[in-house]
C-alpha atoms as a PDB file:
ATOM      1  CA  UNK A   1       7.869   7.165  15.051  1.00  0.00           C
ATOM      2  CA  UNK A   2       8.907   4.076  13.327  1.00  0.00           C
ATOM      3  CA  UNK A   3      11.277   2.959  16.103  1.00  0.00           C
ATOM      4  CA  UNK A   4       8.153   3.510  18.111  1.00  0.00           C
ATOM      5  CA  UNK A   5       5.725   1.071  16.197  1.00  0.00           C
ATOM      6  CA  UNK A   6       8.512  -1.334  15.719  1.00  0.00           C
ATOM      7  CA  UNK A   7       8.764  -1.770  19.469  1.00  0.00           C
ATOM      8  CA  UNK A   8       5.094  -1.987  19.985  1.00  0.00           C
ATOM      9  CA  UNK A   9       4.840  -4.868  17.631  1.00  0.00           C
ATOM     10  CA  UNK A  10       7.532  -6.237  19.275  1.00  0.00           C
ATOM     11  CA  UNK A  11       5.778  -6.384  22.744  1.00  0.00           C
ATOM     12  CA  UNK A  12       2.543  -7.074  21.453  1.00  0.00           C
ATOM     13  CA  UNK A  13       4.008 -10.330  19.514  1.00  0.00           C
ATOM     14  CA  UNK A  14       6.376 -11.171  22.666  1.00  0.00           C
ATOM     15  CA  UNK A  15       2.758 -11.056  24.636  1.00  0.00           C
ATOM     16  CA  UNK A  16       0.959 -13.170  22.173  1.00  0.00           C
ATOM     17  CA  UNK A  17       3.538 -15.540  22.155  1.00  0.00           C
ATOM     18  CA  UNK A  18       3.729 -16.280  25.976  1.00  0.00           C
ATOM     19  CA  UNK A  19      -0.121 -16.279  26.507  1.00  0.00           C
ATOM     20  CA  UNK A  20       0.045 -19.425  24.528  1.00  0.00           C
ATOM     21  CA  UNK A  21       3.031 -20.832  25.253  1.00  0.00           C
ATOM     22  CA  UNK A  22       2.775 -20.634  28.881  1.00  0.00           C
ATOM     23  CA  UNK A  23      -0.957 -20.868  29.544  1.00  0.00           C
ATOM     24  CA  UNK A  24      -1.989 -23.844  31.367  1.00  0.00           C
ATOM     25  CA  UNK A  25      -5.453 -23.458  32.258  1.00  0.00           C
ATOM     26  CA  UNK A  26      -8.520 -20.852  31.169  1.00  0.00           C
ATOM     27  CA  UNK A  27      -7.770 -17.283  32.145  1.00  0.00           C
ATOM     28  CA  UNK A  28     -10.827 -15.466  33.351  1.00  0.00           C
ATOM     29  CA  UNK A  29      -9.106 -12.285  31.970  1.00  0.00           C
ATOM     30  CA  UNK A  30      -9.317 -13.518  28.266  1.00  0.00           C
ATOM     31  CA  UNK A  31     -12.694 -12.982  26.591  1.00  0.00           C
ATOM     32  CA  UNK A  32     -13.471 -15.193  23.729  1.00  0.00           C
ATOM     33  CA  UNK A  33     -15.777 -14.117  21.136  1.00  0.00           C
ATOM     34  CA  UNK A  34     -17.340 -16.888  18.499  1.00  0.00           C
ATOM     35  CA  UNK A  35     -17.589 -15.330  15.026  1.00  0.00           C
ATOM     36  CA  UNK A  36     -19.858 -16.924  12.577  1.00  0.00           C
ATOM     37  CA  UNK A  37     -21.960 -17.425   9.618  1.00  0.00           C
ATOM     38  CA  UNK A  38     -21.456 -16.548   6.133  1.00  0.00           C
ATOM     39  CA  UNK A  39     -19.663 -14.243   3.810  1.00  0.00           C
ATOM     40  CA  UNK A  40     -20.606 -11.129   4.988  1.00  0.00           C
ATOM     41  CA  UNK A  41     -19.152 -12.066   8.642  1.00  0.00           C
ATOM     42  CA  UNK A  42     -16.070 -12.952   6.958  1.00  0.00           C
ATOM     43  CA  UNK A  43     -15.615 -10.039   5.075  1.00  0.00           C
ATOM     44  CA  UNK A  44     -15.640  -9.248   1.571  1.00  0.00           C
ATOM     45  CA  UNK A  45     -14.492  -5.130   2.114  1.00  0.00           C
ATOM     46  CA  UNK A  46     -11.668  -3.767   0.192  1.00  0.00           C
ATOM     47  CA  UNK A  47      -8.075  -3.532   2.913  1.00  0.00           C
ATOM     48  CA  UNK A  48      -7.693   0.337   2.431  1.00  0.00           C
ATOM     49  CA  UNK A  49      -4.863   1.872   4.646  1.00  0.00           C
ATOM     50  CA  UNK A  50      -7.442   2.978   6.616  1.00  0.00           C
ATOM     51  CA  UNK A  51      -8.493  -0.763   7.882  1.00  0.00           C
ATOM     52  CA  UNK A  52      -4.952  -1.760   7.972  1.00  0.00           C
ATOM     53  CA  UNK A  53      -4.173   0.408  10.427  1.00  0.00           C
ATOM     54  CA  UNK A  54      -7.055  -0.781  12.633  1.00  0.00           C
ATOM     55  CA  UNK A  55      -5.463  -2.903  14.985  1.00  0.00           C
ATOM     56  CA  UNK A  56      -6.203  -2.944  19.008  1.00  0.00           C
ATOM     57  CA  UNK A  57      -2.938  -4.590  20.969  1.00  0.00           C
ATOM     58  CA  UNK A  58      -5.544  -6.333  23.313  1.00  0.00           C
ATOM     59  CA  UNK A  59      -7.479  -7.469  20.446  1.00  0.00           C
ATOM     60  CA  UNK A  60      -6.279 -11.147  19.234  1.00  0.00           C
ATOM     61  CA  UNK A  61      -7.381 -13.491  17.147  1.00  0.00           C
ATOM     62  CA  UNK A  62      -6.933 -17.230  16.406  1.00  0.00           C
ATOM     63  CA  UNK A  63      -5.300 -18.104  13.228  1.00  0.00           C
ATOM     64  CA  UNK A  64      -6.103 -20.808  10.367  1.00  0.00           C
ATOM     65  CA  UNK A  65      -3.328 -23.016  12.448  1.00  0.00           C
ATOM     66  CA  UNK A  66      -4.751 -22.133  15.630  1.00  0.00           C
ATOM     67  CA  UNK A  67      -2.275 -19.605  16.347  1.00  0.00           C
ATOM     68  CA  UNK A  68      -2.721 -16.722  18.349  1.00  0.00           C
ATOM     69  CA  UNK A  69      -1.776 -13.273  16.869  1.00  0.00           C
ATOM     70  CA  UNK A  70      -2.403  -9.851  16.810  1.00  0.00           C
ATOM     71  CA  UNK A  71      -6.130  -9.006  15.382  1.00  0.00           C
ATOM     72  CA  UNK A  72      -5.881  -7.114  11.465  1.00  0.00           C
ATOM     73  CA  UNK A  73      -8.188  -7.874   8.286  1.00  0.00           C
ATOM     74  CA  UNK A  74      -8.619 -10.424   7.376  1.00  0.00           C
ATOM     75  CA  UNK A  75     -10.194 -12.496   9.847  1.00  0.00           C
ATOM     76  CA  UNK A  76     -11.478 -15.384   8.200  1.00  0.00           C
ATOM     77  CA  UNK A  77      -9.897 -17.862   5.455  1.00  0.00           C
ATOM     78  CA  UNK A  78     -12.518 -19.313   4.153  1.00  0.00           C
ATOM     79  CA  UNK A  79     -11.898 -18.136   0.702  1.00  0.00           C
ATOM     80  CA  UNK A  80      -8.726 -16.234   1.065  1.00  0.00           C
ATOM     81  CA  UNK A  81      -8.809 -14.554  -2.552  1.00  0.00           C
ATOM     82  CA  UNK A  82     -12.069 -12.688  -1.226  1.00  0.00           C
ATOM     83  CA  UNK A  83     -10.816 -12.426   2.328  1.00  0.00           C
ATOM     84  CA  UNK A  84     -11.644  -8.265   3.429  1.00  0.00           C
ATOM     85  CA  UNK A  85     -12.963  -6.292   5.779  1.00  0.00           C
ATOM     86  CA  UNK A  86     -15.619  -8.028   8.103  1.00  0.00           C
ATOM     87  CA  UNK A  87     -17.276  -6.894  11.551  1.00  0.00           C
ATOM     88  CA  UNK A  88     -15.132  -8.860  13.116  1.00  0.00           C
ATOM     89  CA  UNK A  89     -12.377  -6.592  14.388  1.00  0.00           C
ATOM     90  CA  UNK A  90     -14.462  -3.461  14.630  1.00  0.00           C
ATOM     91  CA  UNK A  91     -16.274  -5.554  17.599  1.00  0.00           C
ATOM     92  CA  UNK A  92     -13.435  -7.127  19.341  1.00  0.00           C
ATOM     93  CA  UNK A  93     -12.080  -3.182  19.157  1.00  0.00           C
ATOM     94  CA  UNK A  94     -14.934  -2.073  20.501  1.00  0.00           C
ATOM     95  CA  UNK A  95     -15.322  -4.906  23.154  1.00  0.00           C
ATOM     96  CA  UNK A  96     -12.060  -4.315  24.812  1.00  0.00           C
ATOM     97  CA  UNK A  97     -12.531  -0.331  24.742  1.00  0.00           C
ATOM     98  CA  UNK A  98     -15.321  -1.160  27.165  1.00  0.00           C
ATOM     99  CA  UNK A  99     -13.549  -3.886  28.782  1.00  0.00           C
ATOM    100  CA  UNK A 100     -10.205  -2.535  29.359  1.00  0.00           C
ATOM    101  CA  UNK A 101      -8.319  -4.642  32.041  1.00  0.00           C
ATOM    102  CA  UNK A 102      -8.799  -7.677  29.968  1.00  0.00           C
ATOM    103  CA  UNK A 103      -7.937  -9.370  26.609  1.00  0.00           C
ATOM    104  CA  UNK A 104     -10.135 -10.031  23.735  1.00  0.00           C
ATOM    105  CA  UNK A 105     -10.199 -12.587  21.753  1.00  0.00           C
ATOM    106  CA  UNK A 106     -11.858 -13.339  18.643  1.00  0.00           C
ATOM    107  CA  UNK A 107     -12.211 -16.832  17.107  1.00  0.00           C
ATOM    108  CA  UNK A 108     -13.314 -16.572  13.172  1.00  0.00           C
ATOM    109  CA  UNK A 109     -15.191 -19.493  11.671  1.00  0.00           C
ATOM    110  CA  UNK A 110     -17.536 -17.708   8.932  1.00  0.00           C
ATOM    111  CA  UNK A 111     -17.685 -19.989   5.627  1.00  0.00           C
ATOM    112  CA  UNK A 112     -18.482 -17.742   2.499  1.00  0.00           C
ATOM    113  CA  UNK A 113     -21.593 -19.200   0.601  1.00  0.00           C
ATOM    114  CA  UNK A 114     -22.973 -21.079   3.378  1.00  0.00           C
ATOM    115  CA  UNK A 115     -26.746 -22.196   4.062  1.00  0.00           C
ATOM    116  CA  UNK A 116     -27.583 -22.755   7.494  1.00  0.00           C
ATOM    117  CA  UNK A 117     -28.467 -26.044   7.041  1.00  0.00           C
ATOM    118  CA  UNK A 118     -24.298 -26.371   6.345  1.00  0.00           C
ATOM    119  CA  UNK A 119     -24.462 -25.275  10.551  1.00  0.00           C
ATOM    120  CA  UNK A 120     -24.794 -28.576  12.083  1.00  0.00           C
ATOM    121  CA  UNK A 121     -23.103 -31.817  12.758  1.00  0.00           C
ATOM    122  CA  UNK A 122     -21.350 -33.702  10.111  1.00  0.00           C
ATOM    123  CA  UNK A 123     -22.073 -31.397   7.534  1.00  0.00           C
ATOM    124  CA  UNK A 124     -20.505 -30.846   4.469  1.00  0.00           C
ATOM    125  CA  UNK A 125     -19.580 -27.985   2.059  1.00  0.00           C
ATOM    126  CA  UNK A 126     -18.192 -28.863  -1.221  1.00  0.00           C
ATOM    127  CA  UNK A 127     -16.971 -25.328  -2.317  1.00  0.00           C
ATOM    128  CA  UNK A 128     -14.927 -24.759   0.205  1.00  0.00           C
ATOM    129  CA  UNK A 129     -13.906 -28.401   1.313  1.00  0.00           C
ATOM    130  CA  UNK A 130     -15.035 -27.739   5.324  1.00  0.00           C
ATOM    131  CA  UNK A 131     -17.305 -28.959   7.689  1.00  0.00           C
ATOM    132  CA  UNK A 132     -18.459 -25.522   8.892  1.00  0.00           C
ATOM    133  CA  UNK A 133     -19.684 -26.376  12.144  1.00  0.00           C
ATOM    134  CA  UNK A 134     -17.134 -29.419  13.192  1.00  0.00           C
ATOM    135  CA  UNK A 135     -14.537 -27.200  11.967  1.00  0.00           C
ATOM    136  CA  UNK A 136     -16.047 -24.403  14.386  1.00  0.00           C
ATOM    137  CA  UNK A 137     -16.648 -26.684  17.103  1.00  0.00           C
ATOM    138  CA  UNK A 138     -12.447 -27.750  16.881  1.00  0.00           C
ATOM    139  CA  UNK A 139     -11.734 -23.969  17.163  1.00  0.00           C
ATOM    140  CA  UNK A 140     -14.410 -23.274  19.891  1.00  0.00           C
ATOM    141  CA  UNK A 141     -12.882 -26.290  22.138  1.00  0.00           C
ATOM    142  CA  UNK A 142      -8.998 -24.992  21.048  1.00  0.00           C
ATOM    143  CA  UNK A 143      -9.917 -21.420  22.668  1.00  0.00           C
ATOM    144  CA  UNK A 144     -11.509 -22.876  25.678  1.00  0.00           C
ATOM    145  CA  UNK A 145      -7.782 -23.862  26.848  1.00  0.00           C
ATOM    146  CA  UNK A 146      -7.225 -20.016  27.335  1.00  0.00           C
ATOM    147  CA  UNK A 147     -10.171 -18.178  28.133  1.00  0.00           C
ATOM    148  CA  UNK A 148     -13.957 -18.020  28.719  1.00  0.00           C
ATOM    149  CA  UNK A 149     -16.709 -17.808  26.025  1.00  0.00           C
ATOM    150  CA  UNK A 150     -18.384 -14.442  26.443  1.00  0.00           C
ATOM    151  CA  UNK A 151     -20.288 -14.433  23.451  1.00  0.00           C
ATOM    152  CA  UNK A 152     -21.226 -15.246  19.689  1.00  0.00           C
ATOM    153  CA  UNK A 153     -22.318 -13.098  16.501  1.00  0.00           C
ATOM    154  CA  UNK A 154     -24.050 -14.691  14.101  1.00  0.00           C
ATOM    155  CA  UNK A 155     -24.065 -13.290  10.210  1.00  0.00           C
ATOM    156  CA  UNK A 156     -25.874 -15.455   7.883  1.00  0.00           C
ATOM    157  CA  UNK A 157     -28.940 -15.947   5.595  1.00  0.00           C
ATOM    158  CA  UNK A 158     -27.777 -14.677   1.957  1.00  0.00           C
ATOM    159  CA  UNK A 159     -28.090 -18.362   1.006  1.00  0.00           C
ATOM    160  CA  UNK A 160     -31.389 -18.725   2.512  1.00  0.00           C
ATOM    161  CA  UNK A 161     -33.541 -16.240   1.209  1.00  0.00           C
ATOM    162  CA  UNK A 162     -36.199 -18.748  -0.849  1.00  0.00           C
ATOM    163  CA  UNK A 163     -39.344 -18.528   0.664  1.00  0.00           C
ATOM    164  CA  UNK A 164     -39.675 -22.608   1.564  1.00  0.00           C
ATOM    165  CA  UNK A 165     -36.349 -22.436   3.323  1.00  0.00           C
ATOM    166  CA  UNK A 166     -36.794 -18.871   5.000  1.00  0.00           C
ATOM    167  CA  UNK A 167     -40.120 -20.264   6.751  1.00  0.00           C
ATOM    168  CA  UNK A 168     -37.704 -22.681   9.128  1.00  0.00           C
ATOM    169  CA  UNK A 169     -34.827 -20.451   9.201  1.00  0.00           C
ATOM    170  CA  UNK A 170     -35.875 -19.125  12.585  1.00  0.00           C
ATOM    171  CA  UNK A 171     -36.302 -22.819  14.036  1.00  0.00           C
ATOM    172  CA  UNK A 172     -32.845 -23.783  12.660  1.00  0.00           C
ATOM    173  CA  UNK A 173     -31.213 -20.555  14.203  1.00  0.00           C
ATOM    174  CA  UNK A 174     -32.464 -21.211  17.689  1.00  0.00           C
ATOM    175  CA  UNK A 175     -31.276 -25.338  16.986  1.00  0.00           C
ATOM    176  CA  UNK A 176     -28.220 -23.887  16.246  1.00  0.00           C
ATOM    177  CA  UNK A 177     -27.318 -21.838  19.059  1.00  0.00           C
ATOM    178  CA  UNK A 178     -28.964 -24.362  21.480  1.00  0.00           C
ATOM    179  CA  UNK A 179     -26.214 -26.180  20.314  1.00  0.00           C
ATOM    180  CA  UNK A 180     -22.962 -23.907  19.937  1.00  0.00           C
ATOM    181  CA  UNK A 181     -24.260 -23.580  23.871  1.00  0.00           C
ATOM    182  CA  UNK A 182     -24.338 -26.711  24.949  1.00  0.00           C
ATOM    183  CA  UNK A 183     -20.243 -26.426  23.341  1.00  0.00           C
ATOM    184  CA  UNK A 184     -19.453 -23.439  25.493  1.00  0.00           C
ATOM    185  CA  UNK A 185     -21.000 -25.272  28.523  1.00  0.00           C
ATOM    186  CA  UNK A 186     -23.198 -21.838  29.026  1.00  0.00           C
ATOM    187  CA  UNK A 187     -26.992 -22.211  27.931  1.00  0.00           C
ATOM    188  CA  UNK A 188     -27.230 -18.367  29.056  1.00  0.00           C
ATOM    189  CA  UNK A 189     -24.339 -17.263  26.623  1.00  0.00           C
ATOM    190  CA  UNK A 190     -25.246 -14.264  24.848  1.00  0.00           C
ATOM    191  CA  UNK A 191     -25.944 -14.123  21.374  1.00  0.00           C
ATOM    192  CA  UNK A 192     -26.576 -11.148  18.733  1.00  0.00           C
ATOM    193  CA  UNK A 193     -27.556 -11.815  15.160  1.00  0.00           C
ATOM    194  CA  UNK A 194     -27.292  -9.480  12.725  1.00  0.00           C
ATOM    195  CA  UNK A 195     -29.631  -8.388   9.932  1.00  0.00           C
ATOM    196  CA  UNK A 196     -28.772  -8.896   6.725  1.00  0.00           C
ATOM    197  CA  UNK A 197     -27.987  -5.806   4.219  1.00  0.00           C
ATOM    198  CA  UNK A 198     -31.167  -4.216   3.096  1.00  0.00           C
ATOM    199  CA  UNK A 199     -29.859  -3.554  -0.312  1.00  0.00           C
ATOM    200  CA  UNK A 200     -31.338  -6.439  -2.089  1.00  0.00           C
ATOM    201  CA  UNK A 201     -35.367  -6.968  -1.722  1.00  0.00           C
ATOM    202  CA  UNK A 202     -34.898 -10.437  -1.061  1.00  0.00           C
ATOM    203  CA  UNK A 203     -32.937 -10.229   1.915  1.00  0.00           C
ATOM    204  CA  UNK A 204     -35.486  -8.657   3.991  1.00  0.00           C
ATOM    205  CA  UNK A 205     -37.323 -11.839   4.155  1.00  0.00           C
ATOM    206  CA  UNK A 206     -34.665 -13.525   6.191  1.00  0.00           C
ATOM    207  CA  UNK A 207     -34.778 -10.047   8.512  1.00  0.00           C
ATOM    208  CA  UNK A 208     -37.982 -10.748   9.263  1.00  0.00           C
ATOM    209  CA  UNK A 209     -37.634 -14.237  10.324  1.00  0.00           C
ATOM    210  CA  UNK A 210     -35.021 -13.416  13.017  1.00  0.00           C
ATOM    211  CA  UNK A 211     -36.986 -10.774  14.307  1.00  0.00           C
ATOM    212  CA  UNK A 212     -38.762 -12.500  17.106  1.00  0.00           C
ATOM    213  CA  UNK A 213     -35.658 -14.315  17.973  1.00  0.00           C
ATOM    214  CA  UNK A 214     -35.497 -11.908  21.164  1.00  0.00           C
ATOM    215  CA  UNK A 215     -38.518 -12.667  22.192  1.00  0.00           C
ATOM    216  CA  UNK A 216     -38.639 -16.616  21.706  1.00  0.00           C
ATOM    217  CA  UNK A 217     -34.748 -17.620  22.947  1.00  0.00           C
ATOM    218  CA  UNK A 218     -33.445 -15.801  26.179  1.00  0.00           C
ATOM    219  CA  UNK A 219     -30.006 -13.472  25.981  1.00  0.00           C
ATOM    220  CA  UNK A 220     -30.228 -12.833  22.218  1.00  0.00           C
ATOM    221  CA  UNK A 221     -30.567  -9.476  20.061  1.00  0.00           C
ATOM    222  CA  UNK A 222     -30.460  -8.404  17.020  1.00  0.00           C
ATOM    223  CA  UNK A 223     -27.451  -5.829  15.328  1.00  0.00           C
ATOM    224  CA  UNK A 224     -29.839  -3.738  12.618  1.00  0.00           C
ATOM    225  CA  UNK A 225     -28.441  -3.078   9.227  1.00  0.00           C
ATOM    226  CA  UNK A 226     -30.514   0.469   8.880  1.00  0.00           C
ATOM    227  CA  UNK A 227     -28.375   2.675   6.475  1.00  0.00           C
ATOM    228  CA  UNK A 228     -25.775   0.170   5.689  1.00  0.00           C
ATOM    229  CA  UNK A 229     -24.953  -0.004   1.655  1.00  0.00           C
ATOM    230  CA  UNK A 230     -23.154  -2.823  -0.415  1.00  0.00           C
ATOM    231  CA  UNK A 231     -19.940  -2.523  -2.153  1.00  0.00           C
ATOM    232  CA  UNK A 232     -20.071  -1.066  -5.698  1.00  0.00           C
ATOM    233  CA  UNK A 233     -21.182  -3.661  -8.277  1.00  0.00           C
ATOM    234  CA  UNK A 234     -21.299  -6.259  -5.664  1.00  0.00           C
ATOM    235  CA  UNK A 235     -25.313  -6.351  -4.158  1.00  0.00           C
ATOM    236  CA  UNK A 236     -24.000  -9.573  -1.897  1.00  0.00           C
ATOM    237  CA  UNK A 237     -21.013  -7.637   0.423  1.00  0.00           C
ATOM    238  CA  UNK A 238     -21.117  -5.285   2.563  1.00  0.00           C
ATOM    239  CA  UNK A 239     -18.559  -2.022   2.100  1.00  0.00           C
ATOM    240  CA  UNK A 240     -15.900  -1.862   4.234  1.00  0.00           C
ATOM    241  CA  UNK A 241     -17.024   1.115   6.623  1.00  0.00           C
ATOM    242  CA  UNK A 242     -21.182  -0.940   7.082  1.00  0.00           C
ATOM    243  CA  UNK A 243     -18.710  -3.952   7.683  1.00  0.00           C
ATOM    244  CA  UNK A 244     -17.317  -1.686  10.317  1.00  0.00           C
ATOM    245  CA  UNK A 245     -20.541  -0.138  11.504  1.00  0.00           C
ATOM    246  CA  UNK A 246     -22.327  -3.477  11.498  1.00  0.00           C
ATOM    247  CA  UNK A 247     -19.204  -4.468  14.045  1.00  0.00           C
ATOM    248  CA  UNK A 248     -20.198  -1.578  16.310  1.00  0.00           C
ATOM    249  CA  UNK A 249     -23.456  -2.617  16.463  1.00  0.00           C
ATOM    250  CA  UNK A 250     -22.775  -5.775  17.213  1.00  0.00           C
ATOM    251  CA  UNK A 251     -20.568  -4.598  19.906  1.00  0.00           C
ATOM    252  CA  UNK A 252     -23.725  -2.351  21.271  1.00  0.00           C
ATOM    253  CA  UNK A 253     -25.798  -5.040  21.511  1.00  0.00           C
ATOM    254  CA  UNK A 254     -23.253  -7.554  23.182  1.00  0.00           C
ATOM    255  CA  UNK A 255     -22.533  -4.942  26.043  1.00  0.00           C
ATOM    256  CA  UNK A 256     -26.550  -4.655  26.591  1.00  0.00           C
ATOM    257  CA  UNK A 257     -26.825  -8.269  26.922  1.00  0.00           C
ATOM    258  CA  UNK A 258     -23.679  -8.869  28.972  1.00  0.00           C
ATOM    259  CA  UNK A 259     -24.708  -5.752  31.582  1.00  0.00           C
ATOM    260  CA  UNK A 260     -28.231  -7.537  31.651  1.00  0.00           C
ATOM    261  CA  UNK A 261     -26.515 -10.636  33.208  1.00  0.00           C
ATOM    262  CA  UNK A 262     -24.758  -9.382  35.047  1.00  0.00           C
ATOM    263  CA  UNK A 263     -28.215  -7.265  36.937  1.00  0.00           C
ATOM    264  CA  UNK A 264     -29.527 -10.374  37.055  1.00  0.00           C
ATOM    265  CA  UNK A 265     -26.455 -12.025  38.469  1.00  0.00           C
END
């Protein structure tokens, strides 16, 4: 058995390496997913042994030195001493189960303790010494070299939950992915959103606010958070397994949007 998983990683890490050493233009084959927002798309889950083994060998992921590698929690780096389980990885799993012949990969960008208004051009965060979306932009523009954009999720709000600033949180959302579009060259590019965790009244105001997003911007949804719970003592995070769910439904809602293109199409 361990002879076994030592030659997997070996192949898996030998293909890594050559799709980026030798790619020298997009592969239609390699589906890029955008992952963004705040802390609870980064992850803030405890690693058990049960997320570190869950790794997909056609799930990849672009490193903080814009490396490719194998997928595994963490994700994000934003603020590696919190760094956990996110729904990052349970989507990209999910994605290439349904997508088989191809590769996924993910490209984190979530920046813990962010407001939305941190989301746009030439924006600053002190805390964690970024520009959230330049920095995003740099990644999203890296990954173009070797694949196509299929698709963003979006996980943010905890730091927009007063009342005055949850009233234009809807018309900031839609700015925003009018303009991570206009990036991927794809105004059609499908977007989910998800809901924040239930688990603290105040969040529910921000729910509301992206409910009609549907309705008003074309090729959006929204992942719910029904039944998800928070980690003990923390009423901010997400668990690990809701992390995990969340990514599922994420992943649900994706594959609806994507099949409705493609009727269209």
């Amino acid at each position: 058995m361990m002879k076994f998983k030592f030659s997997l990683f070996v192949l898996l890490f030998a293909s890594f390496g050559t799709f980026a050493q030798t790619r020298k233009k997009a592969d239609p084959d390699v589906h890029i997913y955008l992952l963004l927002g705040q802390s609870n798309m980064a992850g803030r889950g405890k690693i058990t042994d049960e997320f570190i083994k869950e790794v997909n060998p056609q799930v990849m992921m672009l490193n903080k030195e814009n490396e490719w590698v194998l997928a595994k929690h963490p994700l994000h780096f934003d603020k590696p001493k919190s760094a956990g389980v996110g729904p990052g990885l349970a989507f990209g799993i999910k994605m290439a189960e349904a997508n088989p012949k191809v590769k996924i990969a993910l490209v984190p960008s979530a920046v813990g303790g962010t407001s939305i208004s941190k989301w746009q051009p030439g924006a600053y965060d002190k805390e964690t010494d970024t520009h959230p979306y330049d920095d995003a932009v740099k990644r999203i523009e890296e990954a173009m070299k070797y694949g196509v954009i299929k698709g963003l999720i979006w996980h943010q709000g905890e730091s927009d939950t007063k009342p005055e600033i949850a009233a234009k949180y809807l018309s900031n959302l839609e700015a925003l992915i009018s303009r991570i579009r206009k990036v991927c060259k794809n105004p059609n590019l499908p977007v989910v959103v998800g809901e924040l965790g239930t688990f603290k009244e105040n969040r529910k105001i921000i729910n509301q606010m992206i409910a009609p997003l549907p309705e008003k911007v074309a090729n959006t949804a929204i992942a719910k958070s029904d039944g998800l719970v928070n980690k003990v003592d923390d009423e901010s995070h997400f668990d690990s397994k809701s992390s995990q769910i969340l990514g599922y439904r994420f992943a649900e809602q994706m594959l609806i949007l994507q099949k409705k293109s493609n009727l269209k199409l």
